[in-house]
C-alpha atoms as a PDB file:
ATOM      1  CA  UNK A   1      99.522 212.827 141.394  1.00  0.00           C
ATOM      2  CA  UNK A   2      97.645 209.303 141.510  1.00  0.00           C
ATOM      3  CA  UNK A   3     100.715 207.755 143.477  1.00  0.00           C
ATOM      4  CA  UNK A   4     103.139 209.936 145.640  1.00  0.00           C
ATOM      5  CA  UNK A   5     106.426 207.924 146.881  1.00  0.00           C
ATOM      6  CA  UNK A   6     108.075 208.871 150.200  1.00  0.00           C
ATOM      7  CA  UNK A   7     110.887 207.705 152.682  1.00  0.00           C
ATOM      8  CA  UNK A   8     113.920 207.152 150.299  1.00  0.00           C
ATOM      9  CA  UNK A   9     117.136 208.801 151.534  1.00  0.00           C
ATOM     10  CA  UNK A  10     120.377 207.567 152.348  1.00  0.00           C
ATOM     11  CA  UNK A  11     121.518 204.655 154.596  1.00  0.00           C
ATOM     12  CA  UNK A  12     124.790 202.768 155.307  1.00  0.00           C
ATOM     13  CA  UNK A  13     124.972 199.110 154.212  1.00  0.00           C
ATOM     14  CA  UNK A  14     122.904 197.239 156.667  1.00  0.00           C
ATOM     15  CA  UNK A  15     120.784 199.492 157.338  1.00  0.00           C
ATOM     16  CA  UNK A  16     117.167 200.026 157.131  1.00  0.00           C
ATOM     17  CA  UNK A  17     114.262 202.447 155.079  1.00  0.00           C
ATOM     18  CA  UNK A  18     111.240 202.160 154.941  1.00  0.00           C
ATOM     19  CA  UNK A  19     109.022 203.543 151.581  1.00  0.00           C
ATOM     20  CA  UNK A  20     105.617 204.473 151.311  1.00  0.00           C
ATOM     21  CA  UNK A  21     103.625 205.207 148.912  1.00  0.00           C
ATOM     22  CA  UNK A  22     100.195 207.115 148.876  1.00  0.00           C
ATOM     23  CA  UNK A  23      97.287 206.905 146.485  1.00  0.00           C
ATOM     24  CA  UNK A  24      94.407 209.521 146.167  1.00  0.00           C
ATOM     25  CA  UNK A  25      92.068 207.543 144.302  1.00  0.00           C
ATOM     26  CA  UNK A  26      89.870 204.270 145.495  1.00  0.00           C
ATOM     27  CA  UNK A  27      90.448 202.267 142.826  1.00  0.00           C
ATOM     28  CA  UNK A  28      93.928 201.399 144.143  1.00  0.00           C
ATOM     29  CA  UNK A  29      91.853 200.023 147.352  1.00  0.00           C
ATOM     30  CA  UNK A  30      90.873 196.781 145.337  1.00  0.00           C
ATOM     31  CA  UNK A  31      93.849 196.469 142.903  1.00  0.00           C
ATOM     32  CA  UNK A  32      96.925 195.131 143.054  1.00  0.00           C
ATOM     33  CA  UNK A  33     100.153 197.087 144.157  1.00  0.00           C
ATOM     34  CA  UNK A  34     104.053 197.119 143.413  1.00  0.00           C
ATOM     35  CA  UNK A  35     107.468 198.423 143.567  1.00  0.00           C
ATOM     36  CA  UNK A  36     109.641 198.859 140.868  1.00  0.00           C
ATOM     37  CA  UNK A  37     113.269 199.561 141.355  1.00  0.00           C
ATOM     38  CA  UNK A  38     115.913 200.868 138.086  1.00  0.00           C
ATOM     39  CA  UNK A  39     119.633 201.712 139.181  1.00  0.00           C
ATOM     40  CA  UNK A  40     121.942 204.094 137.127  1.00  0.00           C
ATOM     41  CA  UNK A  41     122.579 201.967 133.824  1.00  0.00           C
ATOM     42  CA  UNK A  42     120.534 199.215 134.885  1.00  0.00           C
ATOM     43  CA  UNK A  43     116.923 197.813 133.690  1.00  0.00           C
ATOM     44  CA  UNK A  44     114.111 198.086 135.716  1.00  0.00           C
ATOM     45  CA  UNK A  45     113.587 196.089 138.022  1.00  0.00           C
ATOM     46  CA  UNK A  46     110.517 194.203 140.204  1.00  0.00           C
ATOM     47  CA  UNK A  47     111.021 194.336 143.496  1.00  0.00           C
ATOM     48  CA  UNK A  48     107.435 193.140 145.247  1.00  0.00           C
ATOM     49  CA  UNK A  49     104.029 193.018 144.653  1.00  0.00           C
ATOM     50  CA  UNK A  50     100.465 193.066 147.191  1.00  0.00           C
ATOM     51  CA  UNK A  51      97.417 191.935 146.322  1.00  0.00           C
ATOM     52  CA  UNK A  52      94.274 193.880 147.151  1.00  0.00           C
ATOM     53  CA  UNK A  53      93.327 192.743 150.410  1.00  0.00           C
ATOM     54  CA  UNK A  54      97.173 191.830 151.522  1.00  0.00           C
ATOM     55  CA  UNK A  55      96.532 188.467 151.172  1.00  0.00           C
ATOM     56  CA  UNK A  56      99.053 187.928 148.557  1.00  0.00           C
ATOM     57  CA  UNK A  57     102.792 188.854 147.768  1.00  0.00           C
ATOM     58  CA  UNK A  58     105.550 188.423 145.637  1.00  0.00           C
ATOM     59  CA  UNK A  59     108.973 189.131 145.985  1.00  0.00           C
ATOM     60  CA  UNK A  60     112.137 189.771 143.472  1.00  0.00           C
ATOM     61  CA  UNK A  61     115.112 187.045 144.066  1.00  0.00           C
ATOM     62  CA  UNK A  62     117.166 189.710 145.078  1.00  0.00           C
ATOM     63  CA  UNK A  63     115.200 191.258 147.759  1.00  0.00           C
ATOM     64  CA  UNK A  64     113.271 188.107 148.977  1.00  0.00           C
ATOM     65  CA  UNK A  65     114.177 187.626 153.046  1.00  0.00           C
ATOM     66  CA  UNK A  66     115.038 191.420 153.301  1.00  0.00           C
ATOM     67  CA  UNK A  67     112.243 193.488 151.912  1.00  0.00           C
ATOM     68  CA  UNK A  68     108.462 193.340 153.214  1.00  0.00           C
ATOM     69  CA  UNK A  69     105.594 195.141 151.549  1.00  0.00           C
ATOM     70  CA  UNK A  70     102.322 196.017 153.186  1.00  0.00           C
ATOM     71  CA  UNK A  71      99.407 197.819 152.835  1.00  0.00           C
ATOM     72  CA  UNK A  72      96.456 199.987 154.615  1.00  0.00           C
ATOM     73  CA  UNK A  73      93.442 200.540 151.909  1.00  0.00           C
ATOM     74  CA  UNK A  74      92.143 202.915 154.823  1.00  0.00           C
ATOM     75  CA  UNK A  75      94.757 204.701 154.969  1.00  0.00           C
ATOM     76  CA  UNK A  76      95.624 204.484 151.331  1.00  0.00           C
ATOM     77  CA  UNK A  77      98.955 203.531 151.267  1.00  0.00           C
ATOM     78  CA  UNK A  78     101.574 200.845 150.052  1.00  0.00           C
ATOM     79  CA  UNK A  79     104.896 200.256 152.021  1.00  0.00           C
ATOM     80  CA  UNK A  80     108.013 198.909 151.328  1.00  0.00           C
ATOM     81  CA  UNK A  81     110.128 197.493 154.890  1.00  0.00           C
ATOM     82  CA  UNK A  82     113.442 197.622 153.918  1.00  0.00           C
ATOM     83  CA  UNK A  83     116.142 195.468 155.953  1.00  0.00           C
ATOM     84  CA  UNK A  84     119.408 194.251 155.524  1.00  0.00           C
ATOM     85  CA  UNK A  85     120.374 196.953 152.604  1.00  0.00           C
ATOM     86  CA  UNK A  86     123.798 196.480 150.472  1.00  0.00           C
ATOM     87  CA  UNK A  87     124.748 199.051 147.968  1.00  0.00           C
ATOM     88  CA  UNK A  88     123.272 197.022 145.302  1.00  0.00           C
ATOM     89  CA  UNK A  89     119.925 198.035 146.472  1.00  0.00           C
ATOM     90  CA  UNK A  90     120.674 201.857 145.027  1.00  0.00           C
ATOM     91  CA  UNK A  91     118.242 202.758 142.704  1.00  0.00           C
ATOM     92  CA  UNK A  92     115.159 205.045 142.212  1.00  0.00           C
ATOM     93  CA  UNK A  93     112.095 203.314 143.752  1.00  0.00           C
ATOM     94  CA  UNK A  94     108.722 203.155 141.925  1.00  0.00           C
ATOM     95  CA  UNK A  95     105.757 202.514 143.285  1.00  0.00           C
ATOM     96  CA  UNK A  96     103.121 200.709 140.982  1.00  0.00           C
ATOM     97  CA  UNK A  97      99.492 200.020 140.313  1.00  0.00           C
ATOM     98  CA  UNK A  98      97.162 197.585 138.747  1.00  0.00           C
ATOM     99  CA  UNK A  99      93.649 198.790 139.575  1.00  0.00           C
ATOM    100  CA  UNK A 100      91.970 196.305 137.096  1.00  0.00           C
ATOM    101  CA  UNK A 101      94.306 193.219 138.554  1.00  0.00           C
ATOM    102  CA  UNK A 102      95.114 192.762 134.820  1.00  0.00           C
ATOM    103  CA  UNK A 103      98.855 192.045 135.609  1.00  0.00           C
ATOM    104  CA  UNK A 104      99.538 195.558 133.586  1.00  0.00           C
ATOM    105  CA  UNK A 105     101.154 198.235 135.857  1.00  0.00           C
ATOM    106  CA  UNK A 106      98.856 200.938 134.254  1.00  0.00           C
ATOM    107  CA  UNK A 107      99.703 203.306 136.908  1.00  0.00           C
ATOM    108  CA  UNK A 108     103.653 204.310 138.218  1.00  0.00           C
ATOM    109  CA  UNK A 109     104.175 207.006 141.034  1.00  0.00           C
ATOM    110  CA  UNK A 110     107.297 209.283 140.574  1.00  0.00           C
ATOM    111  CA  UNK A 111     109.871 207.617 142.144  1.00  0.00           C
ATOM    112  CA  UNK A 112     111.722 207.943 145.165  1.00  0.00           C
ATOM    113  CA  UNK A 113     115.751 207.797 145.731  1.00  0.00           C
ATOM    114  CA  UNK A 114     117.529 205.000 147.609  1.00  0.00           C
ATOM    115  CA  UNK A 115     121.332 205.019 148.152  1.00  0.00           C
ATOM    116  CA  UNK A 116     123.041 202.371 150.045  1.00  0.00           C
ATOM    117  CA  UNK A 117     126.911 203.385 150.928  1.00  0.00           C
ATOM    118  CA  UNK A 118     129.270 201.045 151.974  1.00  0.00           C
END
């Protein structure tokens, strides 16, 4: 498994989580990194994007003020902060790769569960 997603559980509106994803190869180091999110019935969805030194990021409107995403390339890892949750946040999590900073996710982890309960 290239990327392995971690932290999802379940949290009461408000609340916090905090995701991370690990990847076992270096060519993640100098690419750039996502999260994806899809709900039950819904499309997928971007939530935020890192570039490979951290230097850059991009948010979703409906996440933008809440969620943070970081990176360690020395540890190998990805994170997503996750603040000021509502029950619309409830989806599967994906975390996603672009090794060759083509602006094609080439590379999507398993997917980890986040459920927000009012």
């Amino acid at each position: 498994v290239q990327l392995q997603a971690s932290g999802g559980g379940s949290v009461q509106a408000g609340g916090s989580l905090r995701l991370s994803c690990a990847f076992s190869d270096d060519m993640f180091s100098t690419g750039t990194m996502g999260w994806f999110r899809q709900a039950l019935g819904k499309d997928r969805e971007f939530v935020a994007s890192i570039s490979w030194s951290g230097g850059l990021t991009y948010y979703g409107n409906s996440v933008k003020g809440r969620f943070t995403i970081s990176r360690d390339n020395a540890e190998k890892a990805v994170n997503l902060q996750m603040n000021s949750l509502n029950p619309e946040d409830t989806a599967v999590y994906y975390c996603v790769g672009d090794p060759n900073r083509r602006g094609e996710w080439d590379y999507w982890g398993q997917g980890t569960l986040v459920t927000v309960s009012s």
